[in-house]
PDB file of N, CA and C in Angstrom:
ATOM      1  N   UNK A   1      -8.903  -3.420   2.282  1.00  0.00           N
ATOM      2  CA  UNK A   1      -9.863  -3.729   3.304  1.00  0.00           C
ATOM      3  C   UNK A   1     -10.859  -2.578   3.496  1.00  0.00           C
ATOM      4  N   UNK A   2     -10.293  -1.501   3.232  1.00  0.00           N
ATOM      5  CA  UNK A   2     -11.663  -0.123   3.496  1.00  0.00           C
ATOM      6  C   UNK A   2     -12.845  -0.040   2.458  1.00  0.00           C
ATOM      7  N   UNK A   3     -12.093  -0.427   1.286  1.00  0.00           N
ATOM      8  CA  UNK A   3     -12.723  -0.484   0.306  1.00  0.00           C
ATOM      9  C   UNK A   3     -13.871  -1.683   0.323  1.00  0.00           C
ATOM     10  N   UNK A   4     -13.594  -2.666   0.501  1.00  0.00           N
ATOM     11  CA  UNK A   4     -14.447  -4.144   0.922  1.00  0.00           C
ATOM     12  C   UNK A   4     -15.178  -3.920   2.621  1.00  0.00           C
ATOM     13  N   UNK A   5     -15.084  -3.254   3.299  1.00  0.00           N
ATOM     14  CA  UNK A   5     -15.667  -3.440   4.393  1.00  0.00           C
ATOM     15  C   UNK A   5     -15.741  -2.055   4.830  1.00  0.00           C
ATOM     16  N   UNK A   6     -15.512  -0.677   4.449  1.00  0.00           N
ATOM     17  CA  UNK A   6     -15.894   0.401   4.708  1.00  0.00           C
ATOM     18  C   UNK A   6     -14.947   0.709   5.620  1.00  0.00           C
ATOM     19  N   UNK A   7     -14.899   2.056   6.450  1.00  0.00           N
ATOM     20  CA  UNK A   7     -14.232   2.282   7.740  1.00  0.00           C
ATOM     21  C   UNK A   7     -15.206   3.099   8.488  1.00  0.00           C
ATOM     22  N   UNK A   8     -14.890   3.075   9.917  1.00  0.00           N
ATOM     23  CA  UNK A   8     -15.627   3.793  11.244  1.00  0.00           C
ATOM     24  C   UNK A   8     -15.003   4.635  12.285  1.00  0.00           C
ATOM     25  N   UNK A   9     -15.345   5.690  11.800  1.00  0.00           N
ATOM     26  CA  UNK A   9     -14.627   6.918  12.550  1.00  0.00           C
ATOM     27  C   UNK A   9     -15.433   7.951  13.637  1.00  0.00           C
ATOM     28  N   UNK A  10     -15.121   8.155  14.626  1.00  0.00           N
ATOM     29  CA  UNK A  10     -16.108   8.431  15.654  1.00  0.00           C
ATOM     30  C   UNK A  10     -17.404   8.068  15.447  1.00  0.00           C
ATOM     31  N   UNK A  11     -17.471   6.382  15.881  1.00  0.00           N
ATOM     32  CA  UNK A  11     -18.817   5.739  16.391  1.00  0.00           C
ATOM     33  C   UNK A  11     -19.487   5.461  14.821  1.00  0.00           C
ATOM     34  N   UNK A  12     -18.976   6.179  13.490  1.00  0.00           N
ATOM     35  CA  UNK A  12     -20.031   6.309  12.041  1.00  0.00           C
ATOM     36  C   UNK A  12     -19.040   5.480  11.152  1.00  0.00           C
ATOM     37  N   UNK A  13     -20.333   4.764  10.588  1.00  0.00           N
ATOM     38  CA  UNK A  13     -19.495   3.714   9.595  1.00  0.00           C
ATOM     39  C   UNK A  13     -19.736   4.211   8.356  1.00  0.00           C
ATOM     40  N   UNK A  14     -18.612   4.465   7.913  1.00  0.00           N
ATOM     41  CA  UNK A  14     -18.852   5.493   6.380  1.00  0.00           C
ATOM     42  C   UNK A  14     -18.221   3.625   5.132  1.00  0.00           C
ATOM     43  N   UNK A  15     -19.106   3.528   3.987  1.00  0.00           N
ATOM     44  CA  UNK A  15     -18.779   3.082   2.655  1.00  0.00           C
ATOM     45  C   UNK A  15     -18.162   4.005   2.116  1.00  0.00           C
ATOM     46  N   UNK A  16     -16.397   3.807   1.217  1.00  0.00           N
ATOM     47  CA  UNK A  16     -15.837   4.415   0.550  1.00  0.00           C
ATOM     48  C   UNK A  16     -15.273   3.678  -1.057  1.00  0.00           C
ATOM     49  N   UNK A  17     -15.513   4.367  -1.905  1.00  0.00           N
ATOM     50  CA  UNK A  17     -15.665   3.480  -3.122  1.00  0.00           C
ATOM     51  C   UNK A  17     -14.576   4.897  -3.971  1.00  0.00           C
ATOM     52  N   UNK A  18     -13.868   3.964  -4.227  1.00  0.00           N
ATOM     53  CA  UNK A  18     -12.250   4.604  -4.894  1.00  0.00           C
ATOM     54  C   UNK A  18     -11.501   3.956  -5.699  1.00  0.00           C
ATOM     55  N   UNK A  19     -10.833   4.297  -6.903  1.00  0.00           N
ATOM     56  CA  UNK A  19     -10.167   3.727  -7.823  1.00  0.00           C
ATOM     57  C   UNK A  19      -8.848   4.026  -7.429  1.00  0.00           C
ATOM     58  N   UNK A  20      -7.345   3.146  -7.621  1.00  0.00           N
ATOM     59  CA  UNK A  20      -6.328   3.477  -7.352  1.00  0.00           C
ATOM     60  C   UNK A  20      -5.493   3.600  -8.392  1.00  0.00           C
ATOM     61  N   UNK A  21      -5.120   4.548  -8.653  1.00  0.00           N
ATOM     62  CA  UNK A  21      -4.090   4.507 -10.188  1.00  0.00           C
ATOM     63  C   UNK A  21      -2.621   4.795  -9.888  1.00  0.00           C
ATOM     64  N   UNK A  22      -1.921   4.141 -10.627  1.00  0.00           N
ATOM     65  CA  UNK A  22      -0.471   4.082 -10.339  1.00  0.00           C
ATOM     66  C   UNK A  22       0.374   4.631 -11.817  1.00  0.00           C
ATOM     67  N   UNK A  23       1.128   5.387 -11.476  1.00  0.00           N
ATOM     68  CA  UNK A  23       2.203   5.830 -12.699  1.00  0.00           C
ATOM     69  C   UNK A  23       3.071   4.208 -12.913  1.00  0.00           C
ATOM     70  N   UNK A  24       3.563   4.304 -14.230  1.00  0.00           N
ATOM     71  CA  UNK A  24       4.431   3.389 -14.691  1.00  0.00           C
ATOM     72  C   UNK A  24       5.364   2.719 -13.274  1.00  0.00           C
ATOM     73  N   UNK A  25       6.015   3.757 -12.964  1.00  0.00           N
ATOM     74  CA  UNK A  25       7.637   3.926 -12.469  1.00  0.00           C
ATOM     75  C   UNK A  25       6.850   3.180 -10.987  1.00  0.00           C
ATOM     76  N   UNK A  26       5.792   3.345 -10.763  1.00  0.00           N
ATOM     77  CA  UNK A  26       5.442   3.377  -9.294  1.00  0.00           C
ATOM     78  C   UNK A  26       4.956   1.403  -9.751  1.00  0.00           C
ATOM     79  N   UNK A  27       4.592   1.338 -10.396  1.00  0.00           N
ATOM     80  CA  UNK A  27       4.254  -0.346 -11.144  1.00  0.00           C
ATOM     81  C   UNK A  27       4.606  -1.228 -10.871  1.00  0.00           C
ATOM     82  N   UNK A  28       6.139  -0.641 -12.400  1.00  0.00           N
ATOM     83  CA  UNK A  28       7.220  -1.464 -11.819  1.00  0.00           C
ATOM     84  C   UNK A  28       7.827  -2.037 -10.528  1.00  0.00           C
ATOM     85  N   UNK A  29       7.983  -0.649  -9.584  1.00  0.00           N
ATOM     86  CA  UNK A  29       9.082  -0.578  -8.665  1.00  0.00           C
ATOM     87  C   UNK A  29       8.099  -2.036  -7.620  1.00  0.00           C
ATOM     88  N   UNK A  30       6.668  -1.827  -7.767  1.00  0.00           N
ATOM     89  CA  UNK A  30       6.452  -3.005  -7.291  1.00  0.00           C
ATOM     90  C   UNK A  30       6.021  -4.380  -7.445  1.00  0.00           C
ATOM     91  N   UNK A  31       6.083  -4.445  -8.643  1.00  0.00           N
ATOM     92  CA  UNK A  31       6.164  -5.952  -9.163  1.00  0.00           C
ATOM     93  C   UNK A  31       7.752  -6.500  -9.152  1.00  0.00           C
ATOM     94  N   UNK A  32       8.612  -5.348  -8.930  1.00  0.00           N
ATOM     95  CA  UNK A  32       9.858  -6.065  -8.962  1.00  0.00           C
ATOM     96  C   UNK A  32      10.558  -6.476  -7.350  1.00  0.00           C
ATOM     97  N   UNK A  33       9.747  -5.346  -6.114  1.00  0.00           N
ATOM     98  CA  UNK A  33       9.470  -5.838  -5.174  1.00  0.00           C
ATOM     99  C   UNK A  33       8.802  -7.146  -4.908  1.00  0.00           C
ATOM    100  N   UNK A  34       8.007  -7.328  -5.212  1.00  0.00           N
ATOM    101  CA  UNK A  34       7.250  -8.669  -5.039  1.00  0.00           C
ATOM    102  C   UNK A  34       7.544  -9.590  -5.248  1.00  0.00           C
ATOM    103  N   UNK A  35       8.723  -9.559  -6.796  1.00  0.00           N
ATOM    104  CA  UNK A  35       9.263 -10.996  -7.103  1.00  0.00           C
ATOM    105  C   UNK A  35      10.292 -11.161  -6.169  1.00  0.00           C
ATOM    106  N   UNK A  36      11.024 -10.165  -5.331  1.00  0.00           N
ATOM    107  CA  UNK A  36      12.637 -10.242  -4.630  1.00  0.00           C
ATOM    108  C   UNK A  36      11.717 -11.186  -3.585  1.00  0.00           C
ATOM    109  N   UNK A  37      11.633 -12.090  -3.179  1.00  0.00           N
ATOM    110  CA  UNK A  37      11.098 -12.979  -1.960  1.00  0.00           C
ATOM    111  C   UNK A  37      12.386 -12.814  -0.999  1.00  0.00           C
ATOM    112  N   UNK A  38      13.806 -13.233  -1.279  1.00  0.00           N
ATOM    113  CA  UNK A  38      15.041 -13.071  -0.732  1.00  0.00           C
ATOM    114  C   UNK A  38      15.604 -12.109   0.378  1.00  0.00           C
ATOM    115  N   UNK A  39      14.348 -11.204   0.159  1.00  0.00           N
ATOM    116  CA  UNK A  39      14.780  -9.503   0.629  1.00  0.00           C
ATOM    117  C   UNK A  39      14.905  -9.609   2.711  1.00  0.00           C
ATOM    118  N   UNK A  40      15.860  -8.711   3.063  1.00  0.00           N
ATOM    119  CA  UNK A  40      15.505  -9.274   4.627  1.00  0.00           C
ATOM    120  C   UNK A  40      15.045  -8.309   4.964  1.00  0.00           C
ATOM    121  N   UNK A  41      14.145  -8.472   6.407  1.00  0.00           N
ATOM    122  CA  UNK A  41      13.164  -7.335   7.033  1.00  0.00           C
ATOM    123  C   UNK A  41      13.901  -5.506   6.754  1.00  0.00           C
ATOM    124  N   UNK A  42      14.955  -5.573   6.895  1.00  0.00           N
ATOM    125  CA  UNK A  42      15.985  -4.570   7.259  1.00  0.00           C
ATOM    126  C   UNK A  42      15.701  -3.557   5.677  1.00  0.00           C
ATOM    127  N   UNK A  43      15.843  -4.648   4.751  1.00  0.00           N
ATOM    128  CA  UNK A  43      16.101  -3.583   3.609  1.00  0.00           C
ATOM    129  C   UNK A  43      14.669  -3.501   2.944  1.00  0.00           C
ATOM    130  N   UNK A  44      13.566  -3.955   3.366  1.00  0.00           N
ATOM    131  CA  UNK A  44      12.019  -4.061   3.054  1.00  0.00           C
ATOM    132  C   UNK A  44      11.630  -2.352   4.402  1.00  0.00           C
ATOM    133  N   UNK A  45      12.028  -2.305   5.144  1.00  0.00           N
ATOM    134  CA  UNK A  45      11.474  -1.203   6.313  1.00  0.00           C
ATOM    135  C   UNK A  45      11.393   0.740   5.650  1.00  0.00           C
ATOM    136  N   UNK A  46      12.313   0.460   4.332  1.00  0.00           N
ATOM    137  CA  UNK A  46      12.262   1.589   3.724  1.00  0.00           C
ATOM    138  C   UNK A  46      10.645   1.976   3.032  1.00  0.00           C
ATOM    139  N   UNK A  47      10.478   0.348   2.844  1.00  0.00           N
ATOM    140  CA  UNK A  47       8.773   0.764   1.592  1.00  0.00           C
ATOM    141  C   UNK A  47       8.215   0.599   2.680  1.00  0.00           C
ATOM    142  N   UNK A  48       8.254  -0.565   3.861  1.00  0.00           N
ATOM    143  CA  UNK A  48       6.703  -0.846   4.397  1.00  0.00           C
ATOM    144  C   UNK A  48       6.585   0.081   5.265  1.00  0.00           C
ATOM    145  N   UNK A  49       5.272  -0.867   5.927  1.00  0.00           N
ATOM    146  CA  UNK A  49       4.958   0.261   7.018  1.00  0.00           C
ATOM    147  C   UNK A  49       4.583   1.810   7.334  1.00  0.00           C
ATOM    148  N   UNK A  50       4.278   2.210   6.327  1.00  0.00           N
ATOM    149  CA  UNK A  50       3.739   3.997   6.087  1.00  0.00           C
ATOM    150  C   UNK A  50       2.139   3.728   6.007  1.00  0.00           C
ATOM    151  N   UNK A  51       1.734   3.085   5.114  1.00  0.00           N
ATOM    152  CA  UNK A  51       0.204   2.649   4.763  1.00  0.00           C
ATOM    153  C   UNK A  51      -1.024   2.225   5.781  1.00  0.00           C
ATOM    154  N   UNK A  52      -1.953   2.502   5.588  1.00  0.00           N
ATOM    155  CA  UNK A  52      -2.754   1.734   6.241  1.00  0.00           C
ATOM    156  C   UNK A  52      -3.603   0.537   6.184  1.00  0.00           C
ATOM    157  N   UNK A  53      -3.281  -0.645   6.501  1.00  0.00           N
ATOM    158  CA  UNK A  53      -3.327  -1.575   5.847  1.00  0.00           C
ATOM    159  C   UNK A  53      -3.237  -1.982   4.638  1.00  0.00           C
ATOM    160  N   UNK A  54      -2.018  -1.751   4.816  1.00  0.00           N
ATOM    161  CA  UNK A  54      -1.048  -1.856   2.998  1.00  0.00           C
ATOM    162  C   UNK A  54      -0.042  -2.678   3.259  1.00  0.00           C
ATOM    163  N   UNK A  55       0.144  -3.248   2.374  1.00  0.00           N
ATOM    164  CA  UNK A  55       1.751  -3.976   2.381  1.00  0.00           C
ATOM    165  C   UNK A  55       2.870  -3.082   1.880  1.00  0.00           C
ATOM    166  N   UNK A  56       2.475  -2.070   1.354  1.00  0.00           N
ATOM    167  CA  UNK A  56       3.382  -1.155   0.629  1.00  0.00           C
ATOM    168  C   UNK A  56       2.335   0.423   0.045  1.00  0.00           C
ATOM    169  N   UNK A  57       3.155   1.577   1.040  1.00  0.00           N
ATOM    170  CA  UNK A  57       2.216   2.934   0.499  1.00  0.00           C
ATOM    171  C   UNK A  57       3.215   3.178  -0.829  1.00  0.00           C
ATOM    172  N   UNK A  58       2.548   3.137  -2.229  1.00  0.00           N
ATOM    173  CA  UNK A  58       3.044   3.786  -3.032  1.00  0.00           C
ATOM    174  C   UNK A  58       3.410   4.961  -2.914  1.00  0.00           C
ATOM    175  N   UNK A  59       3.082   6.028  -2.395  1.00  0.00           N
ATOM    176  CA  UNK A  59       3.392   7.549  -2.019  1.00  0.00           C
ATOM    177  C   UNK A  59       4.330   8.255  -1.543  1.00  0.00           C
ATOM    178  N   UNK A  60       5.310   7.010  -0.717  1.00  0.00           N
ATOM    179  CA  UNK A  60       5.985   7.550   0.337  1.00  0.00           C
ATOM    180  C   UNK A  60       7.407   7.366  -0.878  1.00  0.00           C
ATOM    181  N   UNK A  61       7.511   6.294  -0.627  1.00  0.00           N
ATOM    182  CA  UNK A  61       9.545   6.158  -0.949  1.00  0.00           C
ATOM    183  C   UNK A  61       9.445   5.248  -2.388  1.00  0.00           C
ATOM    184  N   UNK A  62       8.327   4.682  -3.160  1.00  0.00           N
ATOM    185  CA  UNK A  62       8.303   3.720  -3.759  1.00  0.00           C
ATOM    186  C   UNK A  62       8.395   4.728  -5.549  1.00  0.00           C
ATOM    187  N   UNK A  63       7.504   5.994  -5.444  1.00  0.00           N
ATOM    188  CA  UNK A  63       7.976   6.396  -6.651  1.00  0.00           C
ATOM    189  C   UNK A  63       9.356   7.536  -6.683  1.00  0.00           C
TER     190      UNK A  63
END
């Protein structure tokens, strides 16, 4: 979403234009997240929720 609609930080709307690159290990770990649909809130709270408007911060616990 920052990327498609910019962000606004004291009162100034800044455009930010960024590429995201991911190691292998960091890839995987979430395409294999994505297929588990099964997963319950409890054992998903380790990846989510760090990001900002992310479904998942690669950075934190995922590589």
């Amino acid at each position: 979403a920052i990327k498609k609609n910019g962000i606004t930080i004291d009162g100034r709307h800044f455009k930010v234009k960024f590429t995201v690159t991911l190691d292998y290990k960091a890839l995987i770990k979430l395409i294999k997240r994505k297929s588990e649909d099964n997963e319950s809130d409890e054992e998903m709270e380790g990846l989510c929720q760090r990001g900002l408007d992310t479904e998942c911060c690669v950075f934190c616990k995922v590589i």
